[in-house]
N, C-alpha and C. Protein backbone atom coordinates (compact mmCIF):
# COMPACT_ATOMS: atom_id res chain seq x y z
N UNK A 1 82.81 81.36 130.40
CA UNK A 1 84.07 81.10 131.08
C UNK A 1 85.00 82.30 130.85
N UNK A 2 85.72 82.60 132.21
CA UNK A 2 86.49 84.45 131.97
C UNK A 2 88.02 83.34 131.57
N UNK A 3 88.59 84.27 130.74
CA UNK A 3 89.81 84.35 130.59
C UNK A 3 91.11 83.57 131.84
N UNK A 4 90.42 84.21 133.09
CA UNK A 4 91.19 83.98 134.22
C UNK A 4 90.78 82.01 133.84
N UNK A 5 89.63 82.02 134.23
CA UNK A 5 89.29 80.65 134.49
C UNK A 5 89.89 79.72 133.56
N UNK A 6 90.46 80.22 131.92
CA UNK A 6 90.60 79.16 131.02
C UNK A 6 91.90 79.50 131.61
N UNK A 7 92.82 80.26 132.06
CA UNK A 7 93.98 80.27 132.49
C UNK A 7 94.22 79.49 132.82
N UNK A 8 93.32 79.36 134.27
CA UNK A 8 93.47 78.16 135.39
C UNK A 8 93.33 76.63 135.08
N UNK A 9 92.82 76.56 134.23
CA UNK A 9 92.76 74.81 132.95
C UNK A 9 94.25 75.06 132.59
N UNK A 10 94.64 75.99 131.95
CA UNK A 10 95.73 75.67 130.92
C UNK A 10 96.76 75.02 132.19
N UNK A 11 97.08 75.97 133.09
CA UNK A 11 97.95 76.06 134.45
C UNK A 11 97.80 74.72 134.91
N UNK A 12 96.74 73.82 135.02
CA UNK A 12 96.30 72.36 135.74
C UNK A 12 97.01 71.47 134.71
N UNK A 13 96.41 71.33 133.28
CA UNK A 13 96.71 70.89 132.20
C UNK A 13 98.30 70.97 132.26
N UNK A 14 98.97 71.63 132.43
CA UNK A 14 100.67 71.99 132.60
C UNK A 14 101.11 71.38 133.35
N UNK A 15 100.15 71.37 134.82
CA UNK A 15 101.25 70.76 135.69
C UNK A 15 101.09 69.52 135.75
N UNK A 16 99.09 68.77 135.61
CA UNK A 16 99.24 67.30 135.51
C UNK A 16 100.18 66.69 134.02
N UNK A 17 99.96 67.23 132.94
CA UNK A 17 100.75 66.17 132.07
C UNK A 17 102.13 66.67 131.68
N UNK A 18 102.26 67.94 131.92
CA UNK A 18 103.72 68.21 131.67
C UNK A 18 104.71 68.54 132.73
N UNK A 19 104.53 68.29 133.66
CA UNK A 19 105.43 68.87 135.07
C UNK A 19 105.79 70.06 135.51
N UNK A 20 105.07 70.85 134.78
CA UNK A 20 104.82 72.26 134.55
C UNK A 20 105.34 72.95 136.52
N UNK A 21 105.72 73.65 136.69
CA UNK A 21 105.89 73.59 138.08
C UNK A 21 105.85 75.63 138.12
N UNK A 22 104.85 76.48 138.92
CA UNK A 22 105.32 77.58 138.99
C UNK A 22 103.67 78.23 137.96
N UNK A 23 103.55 79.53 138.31
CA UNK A 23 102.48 80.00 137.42
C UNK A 23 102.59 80.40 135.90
N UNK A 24 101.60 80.16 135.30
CA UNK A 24 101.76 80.24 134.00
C UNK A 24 101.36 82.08 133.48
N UNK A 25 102.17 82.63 132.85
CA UNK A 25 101.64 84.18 133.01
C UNK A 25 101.15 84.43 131.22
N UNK A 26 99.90 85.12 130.95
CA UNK A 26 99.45 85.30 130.01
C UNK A 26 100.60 85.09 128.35
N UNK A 27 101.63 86.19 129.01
CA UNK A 27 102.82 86.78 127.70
C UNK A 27 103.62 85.50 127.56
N UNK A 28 103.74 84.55 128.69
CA UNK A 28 104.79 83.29 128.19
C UNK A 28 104.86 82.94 126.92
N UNK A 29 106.13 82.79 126.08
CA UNK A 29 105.77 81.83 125.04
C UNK A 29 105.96 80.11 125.46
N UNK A 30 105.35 79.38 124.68
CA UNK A 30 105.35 78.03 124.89
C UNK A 30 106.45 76.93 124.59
N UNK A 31 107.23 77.62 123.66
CA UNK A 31 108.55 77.06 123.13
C UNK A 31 109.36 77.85 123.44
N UNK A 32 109.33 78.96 123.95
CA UNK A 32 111.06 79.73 124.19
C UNK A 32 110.59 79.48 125.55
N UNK A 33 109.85 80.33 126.29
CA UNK A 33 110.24 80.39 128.35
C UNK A 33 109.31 78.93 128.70
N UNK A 34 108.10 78.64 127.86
CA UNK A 34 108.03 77.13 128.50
C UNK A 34 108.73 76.12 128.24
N UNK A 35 109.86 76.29 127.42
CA UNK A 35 110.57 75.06 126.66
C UNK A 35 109.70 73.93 126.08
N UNK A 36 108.36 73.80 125.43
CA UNK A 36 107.92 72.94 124.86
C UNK A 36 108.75 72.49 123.41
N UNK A 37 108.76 71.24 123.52
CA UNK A 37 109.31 70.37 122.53
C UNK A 37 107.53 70.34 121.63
N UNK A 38 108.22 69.80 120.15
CA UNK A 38 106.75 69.14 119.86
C UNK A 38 106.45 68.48 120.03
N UNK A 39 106.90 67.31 120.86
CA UNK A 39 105.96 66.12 121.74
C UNK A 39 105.14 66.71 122.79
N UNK A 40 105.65 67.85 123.41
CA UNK A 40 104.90 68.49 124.40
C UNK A 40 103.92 69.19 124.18
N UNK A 41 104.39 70.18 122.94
CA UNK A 41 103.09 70.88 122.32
C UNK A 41 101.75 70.42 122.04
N UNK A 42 102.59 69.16 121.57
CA UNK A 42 101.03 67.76 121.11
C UNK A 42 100.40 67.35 121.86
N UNK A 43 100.94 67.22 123.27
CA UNK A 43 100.66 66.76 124.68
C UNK A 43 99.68 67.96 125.38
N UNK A 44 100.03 68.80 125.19
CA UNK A 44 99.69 70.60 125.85
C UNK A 44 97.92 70.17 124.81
N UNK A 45 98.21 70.01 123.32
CA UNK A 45 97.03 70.65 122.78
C UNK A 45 95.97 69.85 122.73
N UNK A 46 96.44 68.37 122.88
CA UNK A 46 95.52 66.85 123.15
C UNK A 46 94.35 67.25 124.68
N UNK A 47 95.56 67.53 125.86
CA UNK A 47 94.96 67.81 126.85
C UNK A 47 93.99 69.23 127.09
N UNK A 48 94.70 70.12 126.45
CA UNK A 48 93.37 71.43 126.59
C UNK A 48 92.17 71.58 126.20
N UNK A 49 92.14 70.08 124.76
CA UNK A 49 91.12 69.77 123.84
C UNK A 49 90.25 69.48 124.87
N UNK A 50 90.44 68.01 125.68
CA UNK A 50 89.99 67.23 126.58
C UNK A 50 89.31 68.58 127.73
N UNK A 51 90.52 69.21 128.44
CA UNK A 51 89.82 69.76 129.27
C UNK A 51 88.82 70.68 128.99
N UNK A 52 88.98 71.25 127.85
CA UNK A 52 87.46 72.15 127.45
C UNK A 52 86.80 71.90 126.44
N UNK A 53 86.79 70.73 126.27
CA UNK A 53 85.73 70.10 125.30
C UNK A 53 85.91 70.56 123.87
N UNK A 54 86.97 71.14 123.41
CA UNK A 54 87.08 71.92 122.17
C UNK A 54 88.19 71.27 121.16
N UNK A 55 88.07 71.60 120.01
CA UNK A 55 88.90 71.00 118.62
C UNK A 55 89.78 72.48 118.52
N UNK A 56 90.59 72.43 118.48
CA UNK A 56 91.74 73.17 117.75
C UNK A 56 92.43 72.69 115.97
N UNK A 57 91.66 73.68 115.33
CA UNK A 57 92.64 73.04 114.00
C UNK A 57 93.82 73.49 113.65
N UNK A 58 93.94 73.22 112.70
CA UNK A 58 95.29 73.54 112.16
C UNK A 58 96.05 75.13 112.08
N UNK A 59 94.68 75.64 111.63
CA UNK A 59 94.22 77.77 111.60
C UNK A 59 94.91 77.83 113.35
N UNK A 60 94.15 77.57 114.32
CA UNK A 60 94.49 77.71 115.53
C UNK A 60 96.02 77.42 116.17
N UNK A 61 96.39 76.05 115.63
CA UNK A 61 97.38 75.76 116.32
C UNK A 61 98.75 76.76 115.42
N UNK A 62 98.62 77.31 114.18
CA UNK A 62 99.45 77.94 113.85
C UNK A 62 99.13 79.45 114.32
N UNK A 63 99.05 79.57 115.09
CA UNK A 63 98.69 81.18 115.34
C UNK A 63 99.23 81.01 116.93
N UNK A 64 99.20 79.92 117.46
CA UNK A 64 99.35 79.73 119.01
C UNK A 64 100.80 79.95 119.49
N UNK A 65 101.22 80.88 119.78
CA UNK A 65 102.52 81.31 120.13
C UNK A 65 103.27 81.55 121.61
N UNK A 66 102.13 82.11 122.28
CA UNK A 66 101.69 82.38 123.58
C UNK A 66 100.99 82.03 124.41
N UNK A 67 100.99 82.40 125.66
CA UNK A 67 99.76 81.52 126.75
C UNK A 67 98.36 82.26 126.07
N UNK A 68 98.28 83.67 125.79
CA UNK A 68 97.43 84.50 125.60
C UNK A 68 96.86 84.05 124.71
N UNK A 69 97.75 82.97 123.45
CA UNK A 69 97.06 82.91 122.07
C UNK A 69 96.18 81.53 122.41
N UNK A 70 96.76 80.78 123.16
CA UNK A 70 95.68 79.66 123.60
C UNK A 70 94.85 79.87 124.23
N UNK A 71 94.91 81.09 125.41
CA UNK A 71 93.72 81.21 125.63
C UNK A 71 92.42 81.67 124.70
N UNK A 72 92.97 82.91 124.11
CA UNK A 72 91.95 83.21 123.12
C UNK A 72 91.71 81.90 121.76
N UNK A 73 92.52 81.64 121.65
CA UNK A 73 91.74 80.14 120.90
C UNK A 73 91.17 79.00 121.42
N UNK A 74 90.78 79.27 122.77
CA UNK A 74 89.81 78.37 123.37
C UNK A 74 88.79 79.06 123.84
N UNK A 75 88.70 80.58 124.17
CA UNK A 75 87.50 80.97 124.40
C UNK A 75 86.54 81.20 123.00
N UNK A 76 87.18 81.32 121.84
CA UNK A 76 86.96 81.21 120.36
C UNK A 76 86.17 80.35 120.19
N UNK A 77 86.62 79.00 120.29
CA UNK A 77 86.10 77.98 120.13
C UNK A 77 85.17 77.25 120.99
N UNK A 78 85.13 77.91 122.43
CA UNK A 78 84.15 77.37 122.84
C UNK A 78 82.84 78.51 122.86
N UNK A 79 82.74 79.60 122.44
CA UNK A 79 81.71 80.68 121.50
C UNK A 79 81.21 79.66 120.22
N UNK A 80 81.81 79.15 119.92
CA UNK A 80 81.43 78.45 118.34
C UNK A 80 80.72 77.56 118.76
């Protein structure tokens, strides 16, 4: 799966459970320009699990800052 493609999950994932509206661009952060709350974050990381079959731990979710950092912690994890 390319980069672009896990994009395009995260981007779906955004707009079905968070109302996400508009494209999601690699450099976004998730709490300053996406305004995620941590109910949302929890919501964001429940659903990306689901959509790509993958566990995010604790290592992951503290490193996740950016669209870029979720992506690369899901192409990570789905290599593993």
């Amino acid at each position: 799966m390319t980069d672009a493609e896990i994009l395009a999950g995260i981007t779906e994932v955004a707009r079905d459970h968070l109302g996400w509206e508009g494209a999601l661009r690699p450099e976004m952060r998730l709490v300053g320009e996406m305004q995620l709350d941590s109910l949302k974050l929890l919501t964001l990381a429940i659903e990306v699990e689901n959509r790509f079959r993958v566990r995010l731990d604790d290592e992951d979710e503290s490193r996740i800052e950016t669209v870029a950092d979720l992506v690369a912690a899901i192409r990570k994890r789905r290599a593993d």
